[in-house]
PDB file of N, CA and C in Angstrom:
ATOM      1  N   UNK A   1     -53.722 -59.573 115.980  1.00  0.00           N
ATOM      2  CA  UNK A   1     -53.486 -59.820 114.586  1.00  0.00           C
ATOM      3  C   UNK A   1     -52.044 -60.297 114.410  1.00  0.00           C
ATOM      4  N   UNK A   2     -51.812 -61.109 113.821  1.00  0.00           N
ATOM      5  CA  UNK A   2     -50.731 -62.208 113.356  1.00  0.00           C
ATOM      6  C   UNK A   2     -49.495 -61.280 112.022  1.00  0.00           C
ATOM      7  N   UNK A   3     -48.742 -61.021 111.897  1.00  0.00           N
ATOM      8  CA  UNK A   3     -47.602 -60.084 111.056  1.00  0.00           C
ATOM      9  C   UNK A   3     -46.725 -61.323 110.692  1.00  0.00           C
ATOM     10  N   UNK A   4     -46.626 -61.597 109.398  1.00  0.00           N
ATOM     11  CA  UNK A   4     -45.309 -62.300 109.242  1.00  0.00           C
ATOM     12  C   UNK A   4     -44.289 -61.323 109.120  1.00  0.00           C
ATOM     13  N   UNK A   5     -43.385 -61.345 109.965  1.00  0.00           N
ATOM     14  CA  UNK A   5     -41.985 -60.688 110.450  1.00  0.00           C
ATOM     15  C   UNK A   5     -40.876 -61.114 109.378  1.00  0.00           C
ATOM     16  N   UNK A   6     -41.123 -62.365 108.474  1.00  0.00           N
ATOM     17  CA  UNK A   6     -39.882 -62.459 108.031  1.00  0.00           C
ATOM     18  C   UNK A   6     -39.367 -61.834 107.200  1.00  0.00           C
ATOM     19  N   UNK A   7     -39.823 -61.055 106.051  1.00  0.00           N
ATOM     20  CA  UNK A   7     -39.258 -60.424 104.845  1.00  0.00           C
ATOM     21  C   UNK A   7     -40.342 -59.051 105.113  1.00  0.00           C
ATOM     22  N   UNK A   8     -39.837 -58.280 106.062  1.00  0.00           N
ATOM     23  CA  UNK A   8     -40.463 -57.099 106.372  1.00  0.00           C
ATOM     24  C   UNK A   8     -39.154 -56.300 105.452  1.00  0.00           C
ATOM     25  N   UNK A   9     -39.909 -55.215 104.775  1.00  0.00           N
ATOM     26  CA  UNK A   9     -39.171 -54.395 104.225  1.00  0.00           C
ATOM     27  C   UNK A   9     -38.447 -53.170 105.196  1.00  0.00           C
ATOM     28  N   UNK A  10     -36.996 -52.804 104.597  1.00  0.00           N
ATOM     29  CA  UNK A  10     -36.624 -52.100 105.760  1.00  0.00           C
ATOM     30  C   UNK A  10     -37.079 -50.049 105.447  1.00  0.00           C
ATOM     31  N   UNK A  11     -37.301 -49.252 106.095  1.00  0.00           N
ATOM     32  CA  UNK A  11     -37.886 -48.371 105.799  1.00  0.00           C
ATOM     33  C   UNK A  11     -37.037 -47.299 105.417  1.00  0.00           C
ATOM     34  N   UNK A  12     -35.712 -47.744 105.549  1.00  0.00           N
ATOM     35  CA  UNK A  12     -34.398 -46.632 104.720  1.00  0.00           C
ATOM     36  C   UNK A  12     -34.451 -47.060 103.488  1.00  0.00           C
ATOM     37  N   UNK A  13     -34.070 -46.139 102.817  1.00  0.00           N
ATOM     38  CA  UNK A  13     -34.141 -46.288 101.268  1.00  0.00           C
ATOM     39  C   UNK A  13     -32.775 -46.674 100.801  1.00  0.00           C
ATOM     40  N   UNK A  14     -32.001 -46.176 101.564  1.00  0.00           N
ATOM     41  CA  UNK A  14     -30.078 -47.031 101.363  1.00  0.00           C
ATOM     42  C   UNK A  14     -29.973 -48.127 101.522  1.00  0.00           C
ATOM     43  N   UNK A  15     -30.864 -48.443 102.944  1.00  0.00           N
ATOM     44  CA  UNK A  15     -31.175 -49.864 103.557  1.00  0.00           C
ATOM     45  C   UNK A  15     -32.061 -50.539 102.106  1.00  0.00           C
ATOM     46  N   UNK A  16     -33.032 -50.111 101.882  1.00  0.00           N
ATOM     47  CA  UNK A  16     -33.829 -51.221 100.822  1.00  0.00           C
ATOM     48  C   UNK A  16     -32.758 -51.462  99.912  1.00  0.00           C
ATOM     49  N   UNK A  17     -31.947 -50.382  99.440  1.00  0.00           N
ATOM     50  CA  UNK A  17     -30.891 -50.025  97.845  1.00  0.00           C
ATOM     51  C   UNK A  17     -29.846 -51.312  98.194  1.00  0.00           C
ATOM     52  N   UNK A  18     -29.687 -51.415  99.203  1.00  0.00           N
ATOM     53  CA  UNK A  18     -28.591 -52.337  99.740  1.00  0.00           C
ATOM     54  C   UNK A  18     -28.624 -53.655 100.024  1.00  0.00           C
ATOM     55  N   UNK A  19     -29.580 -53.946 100.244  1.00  0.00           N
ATOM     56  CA  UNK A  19     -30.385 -55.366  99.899  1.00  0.00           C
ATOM     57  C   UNK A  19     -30.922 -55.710  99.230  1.00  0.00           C
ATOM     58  N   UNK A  20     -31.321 -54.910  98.145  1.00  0.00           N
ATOM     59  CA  UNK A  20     -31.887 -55.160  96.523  1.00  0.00           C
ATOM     60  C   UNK A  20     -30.546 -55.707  96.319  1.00  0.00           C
ATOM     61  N   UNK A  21     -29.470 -54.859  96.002  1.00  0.00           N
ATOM     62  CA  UNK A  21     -28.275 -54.918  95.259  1.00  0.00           C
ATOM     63  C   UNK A  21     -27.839 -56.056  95.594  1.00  0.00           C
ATOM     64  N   UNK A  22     -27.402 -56.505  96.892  1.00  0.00           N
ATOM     65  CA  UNK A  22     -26.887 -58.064  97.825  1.00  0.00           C
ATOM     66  C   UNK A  22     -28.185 -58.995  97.053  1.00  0.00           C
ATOM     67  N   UNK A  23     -29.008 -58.890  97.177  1.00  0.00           N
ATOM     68  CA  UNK A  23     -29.716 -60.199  96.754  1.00  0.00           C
ATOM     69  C   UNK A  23     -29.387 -60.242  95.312  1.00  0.00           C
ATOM     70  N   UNK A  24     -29.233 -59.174  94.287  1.00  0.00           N
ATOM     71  CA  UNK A  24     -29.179 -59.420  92.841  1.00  0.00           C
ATOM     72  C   UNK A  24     -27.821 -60.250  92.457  1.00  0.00           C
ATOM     73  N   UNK A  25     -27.106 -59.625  93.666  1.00  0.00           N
ATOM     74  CA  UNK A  25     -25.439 -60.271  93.418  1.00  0.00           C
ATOM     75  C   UNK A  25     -25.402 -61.748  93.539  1.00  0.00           C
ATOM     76  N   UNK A  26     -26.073 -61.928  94.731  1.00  0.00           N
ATOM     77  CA  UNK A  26     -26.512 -63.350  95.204  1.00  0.00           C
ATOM     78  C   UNK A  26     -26.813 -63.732  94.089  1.00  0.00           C
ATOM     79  N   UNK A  27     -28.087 -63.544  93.905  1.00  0.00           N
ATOM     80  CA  UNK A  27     -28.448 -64.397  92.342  1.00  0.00           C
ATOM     81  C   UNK A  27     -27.821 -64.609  90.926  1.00  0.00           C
ATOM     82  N   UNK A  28     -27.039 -63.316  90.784  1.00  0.00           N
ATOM     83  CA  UNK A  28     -26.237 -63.657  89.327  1.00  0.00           C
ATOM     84  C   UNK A  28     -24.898 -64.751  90.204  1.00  0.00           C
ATOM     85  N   UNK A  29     -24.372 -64.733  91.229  1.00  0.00           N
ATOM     86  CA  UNK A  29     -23.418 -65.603  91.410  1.00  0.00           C
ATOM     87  C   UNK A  29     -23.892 -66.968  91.370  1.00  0.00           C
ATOM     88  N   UNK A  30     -24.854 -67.526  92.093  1.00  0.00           N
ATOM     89  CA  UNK A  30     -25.433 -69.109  92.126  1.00  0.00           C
ATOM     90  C   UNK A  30     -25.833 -69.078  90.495  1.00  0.00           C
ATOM     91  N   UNK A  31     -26.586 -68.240  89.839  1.00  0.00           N
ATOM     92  CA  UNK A  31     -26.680 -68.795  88.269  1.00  0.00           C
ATOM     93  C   UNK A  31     -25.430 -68.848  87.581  1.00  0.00           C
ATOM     94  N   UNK A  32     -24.334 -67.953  88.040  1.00  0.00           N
ATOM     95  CA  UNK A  32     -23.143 -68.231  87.209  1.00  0.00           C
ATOM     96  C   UNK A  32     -22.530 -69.594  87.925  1.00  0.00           C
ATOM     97  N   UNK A  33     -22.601 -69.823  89.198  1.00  0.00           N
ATOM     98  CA  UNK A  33     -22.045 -70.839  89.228  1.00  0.00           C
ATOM     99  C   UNK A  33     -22.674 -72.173  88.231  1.00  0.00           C
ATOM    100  N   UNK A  34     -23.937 -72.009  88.994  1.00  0.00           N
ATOM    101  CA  UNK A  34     -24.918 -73.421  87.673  1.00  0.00           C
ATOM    102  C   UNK A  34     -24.569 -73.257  86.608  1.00  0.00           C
ATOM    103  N   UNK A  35     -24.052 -72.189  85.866  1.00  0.00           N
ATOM    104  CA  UNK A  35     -24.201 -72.745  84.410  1.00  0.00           C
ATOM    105  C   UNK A  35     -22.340 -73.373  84.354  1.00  0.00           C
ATOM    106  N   UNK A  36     -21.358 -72.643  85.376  1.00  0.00           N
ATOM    107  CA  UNK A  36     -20.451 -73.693  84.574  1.00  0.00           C
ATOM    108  C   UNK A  36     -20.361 -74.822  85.400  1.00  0.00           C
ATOM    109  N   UNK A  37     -20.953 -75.062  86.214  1.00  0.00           N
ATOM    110  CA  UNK A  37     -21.445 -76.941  86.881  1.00  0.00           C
ATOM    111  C   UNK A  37     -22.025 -77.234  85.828  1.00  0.00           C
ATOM    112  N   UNK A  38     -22.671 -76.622  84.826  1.00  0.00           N
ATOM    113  CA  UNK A  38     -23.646 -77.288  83.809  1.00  0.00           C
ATOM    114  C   UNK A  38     -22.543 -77.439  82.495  1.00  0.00           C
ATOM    115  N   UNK A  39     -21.798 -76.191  82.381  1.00  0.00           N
ATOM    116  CA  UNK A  39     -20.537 -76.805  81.369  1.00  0.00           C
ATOM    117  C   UNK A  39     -19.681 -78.011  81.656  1.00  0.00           C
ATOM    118  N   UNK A  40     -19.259 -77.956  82.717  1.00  0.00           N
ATOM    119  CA  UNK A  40     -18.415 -79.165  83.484  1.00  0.00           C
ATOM    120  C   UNK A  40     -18.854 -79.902  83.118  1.00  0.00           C
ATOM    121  N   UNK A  41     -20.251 -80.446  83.265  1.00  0.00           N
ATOM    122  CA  UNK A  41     -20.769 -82.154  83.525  1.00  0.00           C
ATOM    123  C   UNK A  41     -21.393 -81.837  81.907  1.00  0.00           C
ATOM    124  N   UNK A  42     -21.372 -81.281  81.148  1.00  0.00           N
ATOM    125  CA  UNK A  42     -21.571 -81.734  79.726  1.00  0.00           C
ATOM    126  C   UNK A  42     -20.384 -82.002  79.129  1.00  0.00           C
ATOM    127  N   UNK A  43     -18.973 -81.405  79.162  1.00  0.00           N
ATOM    128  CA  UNK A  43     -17.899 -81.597  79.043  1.00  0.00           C
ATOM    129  C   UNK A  43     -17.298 -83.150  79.566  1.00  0.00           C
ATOM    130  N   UNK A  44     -17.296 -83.026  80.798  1.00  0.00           N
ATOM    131  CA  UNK A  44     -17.214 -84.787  80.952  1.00  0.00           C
ATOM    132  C   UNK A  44     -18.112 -86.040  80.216  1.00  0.00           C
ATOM    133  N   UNK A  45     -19.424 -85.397  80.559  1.00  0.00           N
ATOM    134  CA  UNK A  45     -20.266 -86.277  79.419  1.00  0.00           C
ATOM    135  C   UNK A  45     -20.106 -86.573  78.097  1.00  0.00           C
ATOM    136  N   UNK A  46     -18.874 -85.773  77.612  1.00  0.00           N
ATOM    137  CA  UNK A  46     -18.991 -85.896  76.182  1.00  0.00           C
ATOM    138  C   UNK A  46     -17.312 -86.360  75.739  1.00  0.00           C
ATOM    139  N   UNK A  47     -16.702 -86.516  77.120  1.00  0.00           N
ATOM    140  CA  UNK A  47     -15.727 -86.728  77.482  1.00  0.00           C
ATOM    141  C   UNK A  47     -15.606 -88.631  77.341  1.00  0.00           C
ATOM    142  N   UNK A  48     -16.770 -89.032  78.248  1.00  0.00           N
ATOM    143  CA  UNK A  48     -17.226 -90.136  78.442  1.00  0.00           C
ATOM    144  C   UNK A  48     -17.687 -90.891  76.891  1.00  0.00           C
ATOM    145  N   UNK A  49     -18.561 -90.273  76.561  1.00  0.00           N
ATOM    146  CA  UNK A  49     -19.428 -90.318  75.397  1.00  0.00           C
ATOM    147  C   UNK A  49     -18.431 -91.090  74.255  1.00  0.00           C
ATOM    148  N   UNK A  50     -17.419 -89.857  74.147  1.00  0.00           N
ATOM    149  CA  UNK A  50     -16.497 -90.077  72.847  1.00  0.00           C
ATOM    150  C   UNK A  50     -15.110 -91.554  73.231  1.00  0.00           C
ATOM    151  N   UNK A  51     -15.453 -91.771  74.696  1.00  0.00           N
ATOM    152  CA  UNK A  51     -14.664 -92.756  75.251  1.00  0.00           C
ATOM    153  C   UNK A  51     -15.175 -94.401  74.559  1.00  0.00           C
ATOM    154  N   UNK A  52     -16.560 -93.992  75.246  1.00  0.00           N
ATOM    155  CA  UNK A  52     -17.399 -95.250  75.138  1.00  0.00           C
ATOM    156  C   UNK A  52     -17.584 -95.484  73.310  1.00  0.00           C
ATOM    157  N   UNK A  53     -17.732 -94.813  72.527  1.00  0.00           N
ATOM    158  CA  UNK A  53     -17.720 -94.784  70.753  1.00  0.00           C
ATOM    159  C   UNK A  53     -16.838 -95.129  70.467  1.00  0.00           C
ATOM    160  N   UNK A  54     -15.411 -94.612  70.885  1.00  0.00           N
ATOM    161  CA  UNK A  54     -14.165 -95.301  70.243  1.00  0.00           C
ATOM    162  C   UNK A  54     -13.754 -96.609  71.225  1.00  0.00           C
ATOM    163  N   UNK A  55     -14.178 -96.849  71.654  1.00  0.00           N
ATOM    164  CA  UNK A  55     -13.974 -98.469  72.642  1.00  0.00           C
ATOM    165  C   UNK A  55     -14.974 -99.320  71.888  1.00  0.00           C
ATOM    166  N   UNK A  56     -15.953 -98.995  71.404  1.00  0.00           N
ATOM    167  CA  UNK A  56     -17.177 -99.643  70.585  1.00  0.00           C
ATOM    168  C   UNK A  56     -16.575 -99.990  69.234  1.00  0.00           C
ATOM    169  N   UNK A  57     -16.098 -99.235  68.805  1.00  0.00           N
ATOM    170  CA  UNK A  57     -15.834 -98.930  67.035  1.00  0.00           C
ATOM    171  C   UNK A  57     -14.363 -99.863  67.305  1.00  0.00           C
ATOM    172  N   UNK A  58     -13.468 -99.644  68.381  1.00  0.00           N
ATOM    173  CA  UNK A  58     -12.685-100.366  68.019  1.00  0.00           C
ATOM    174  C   UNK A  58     -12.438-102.315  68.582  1.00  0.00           C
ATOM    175  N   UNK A  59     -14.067-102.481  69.240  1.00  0.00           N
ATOM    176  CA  UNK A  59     -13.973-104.245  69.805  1.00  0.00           C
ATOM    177  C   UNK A  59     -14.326-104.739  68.669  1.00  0.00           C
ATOM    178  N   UNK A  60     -14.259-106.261  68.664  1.00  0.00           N
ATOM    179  CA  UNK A  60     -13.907-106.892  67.435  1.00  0.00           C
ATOM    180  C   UNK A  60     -15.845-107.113  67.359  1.00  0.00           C
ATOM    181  N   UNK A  61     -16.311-107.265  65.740  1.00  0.00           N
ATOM    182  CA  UNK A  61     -17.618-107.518  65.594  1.00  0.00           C
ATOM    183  C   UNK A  61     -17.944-109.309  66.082  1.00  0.00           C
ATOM    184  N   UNK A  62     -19.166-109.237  66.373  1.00  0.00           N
ATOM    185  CA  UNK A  62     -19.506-110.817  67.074  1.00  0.00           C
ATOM    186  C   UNK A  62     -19.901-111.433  65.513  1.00  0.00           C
ATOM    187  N   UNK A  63     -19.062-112.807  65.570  1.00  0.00           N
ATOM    188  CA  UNK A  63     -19.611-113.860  64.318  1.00  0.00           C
ATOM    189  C   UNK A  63     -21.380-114.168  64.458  1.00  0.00           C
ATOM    190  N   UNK A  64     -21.759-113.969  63.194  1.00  0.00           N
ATOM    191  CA  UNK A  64     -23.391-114.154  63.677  1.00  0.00           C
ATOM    192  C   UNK A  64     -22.888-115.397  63.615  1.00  0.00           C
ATOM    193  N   UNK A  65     -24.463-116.007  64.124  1.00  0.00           N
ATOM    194  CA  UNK A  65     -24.559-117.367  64.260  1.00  0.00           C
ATOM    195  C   UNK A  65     -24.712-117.910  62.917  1.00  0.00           C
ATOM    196  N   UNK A  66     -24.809-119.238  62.965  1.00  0.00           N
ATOM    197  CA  UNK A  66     -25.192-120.197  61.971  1.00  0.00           C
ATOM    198  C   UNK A  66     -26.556-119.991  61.364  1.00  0.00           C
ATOM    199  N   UNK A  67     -27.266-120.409  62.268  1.00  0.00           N
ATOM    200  CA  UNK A  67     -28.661-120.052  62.121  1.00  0.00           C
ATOM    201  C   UNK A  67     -29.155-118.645  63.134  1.00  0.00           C
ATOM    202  N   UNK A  68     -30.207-117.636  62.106  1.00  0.00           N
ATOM    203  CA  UNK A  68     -30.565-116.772  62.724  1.00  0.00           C
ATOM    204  C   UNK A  68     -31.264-116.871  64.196  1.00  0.00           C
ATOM    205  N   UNK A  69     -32.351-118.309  63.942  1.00  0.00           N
ATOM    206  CA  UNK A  69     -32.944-118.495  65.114  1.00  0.00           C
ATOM    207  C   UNK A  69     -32.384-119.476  66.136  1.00  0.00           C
ATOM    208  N   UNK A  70     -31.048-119.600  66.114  1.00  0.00           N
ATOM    209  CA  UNK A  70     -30.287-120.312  67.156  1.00  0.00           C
ATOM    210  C   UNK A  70     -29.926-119.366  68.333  1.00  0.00           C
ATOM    211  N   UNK A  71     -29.676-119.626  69.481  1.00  0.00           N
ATOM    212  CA  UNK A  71     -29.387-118.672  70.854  1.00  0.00           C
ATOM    213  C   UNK A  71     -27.885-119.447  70.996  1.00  0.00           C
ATOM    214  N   UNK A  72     -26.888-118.926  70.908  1.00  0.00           N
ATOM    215  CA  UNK A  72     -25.285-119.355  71.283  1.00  0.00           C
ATOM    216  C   UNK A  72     -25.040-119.432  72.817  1.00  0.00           C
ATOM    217  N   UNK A  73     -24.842-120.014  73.582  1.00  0.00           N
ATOM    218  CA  UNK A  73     -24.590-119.337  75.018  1.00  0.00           C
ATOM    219  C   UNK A  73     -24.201-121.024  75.621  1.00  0.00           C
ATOM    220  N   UNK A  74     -23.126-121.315  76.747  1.00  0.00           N
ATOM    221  CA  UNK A  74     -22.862-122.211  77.701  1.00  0.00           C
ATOM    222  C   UNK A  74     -23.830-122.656  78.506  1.00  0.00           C
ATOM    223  N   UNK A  75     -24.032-124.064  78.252  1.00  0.00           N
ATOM    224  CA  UNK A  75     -25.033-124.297  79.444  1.00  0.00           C
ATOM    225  C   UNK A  75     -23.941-125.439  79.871  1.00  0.00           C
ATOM    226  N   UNK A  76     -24.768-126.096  81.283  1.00  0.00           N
ATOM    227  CA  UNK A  76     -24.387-127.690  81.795  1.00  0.00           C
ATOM    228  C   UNK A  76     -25.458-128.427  82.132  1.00  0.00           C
ATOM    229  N   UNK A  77     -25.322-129.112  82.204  1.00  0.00           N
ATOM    230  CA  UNK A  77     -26.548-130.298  81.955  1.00  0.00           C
ATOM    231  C   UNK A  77     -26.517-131.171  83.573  1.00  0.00           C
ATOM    232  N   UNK A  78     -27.446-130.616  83.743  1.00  0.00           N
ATOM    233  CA  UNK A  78     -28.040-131.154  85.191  1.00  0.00           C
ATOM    234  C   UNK A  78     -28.552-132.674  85.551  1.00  0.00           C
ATOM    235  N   UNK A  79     -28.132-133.795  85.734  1.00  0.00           N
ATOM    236  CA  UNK A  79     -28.859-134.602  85.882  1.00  0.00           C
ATOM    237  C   UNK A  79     -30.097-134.976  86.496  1.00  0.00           C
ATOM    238  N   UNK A  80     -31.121-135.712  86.390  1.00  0.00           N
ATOM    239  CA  UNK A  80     -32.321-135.860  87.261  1.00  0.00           C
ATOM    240  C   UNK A  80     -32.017-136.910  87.795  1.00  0.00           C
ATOM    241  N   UNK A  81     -32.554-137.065  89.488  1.00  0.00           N
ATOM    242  CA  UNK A  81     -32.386-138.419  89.949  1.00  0.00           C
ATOM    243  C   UNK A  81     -33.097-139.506  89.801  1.00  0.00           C
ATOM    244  N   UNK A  82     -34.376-139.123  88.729  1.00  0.00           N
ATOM    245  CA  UNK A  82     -34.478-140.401  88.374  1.00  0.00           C
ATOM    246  C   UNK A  82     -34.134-140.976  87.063  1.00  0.00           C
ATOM    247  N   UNK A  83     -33.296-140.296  86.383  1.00  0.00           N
ATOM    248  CA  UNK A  83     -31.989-140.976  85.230  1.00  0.00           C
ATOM    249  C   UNK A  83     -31.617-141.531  85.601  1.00  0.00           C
ATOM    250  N   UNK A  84     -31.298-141.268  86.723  1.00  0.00           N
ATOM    251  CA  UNK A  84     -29.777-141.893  87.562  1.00  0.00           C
ATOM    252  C   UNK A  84     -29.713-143.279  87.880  1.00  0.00           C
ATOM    253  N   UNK A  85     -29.059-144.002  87.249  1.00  0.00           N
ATOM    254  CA  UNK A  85     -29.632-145.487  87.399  1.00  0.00           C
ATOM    255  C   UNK A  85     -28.733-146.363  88.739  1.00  0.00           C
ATOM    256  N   UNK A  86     -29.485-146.461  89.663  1.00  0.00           N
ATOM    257  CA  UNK A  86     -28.800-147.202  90.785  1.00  0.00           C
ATOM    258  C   UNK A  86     -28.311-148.591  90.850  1.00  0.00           C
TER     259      UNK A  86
END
């Protein structure tokens, strides 16, 4: 018959008391760490946030166009070779 060995309980009762306690510690430390990794990166985020709003609020507004259904943008004009008069 096959026993998984890995998380066998230990049969002292100081011994169990003592590894209850270590694992609980364990766990409130990694959740305290996550939550202020989780303050940190909302803090920068909002750090960022309030960066990107006042860089917005203060670029200059774009002139609409002339016409609504006009597209503004640079082109160049490609010739075809058979325009091209030899």
């Amino acid at each position: 018959m096959f026993y998984w060995r890995w998380f066998n309980r230990r049969h002292h009762p100081f011994a169990r008391l003592v590894g209850g306690v270590l694992g609980l510690v364990l766990l409130v430390g990694v959740l305290t760490l996550g939550f202020f990794a989780l303050v940190a990166f909302a803090f920068v985020g909002t750090i960022v946030a309030l960066t990107r709003a006042l860089a917005r609020a203060h670029a200059q507004a774009q002139t609409p166009a002339a016409h609504p259904h006009v597209l503004e943008g640079e082109y160049v004009v490609l010739q075809n070779r058979a325009s091209i008069k030899r």
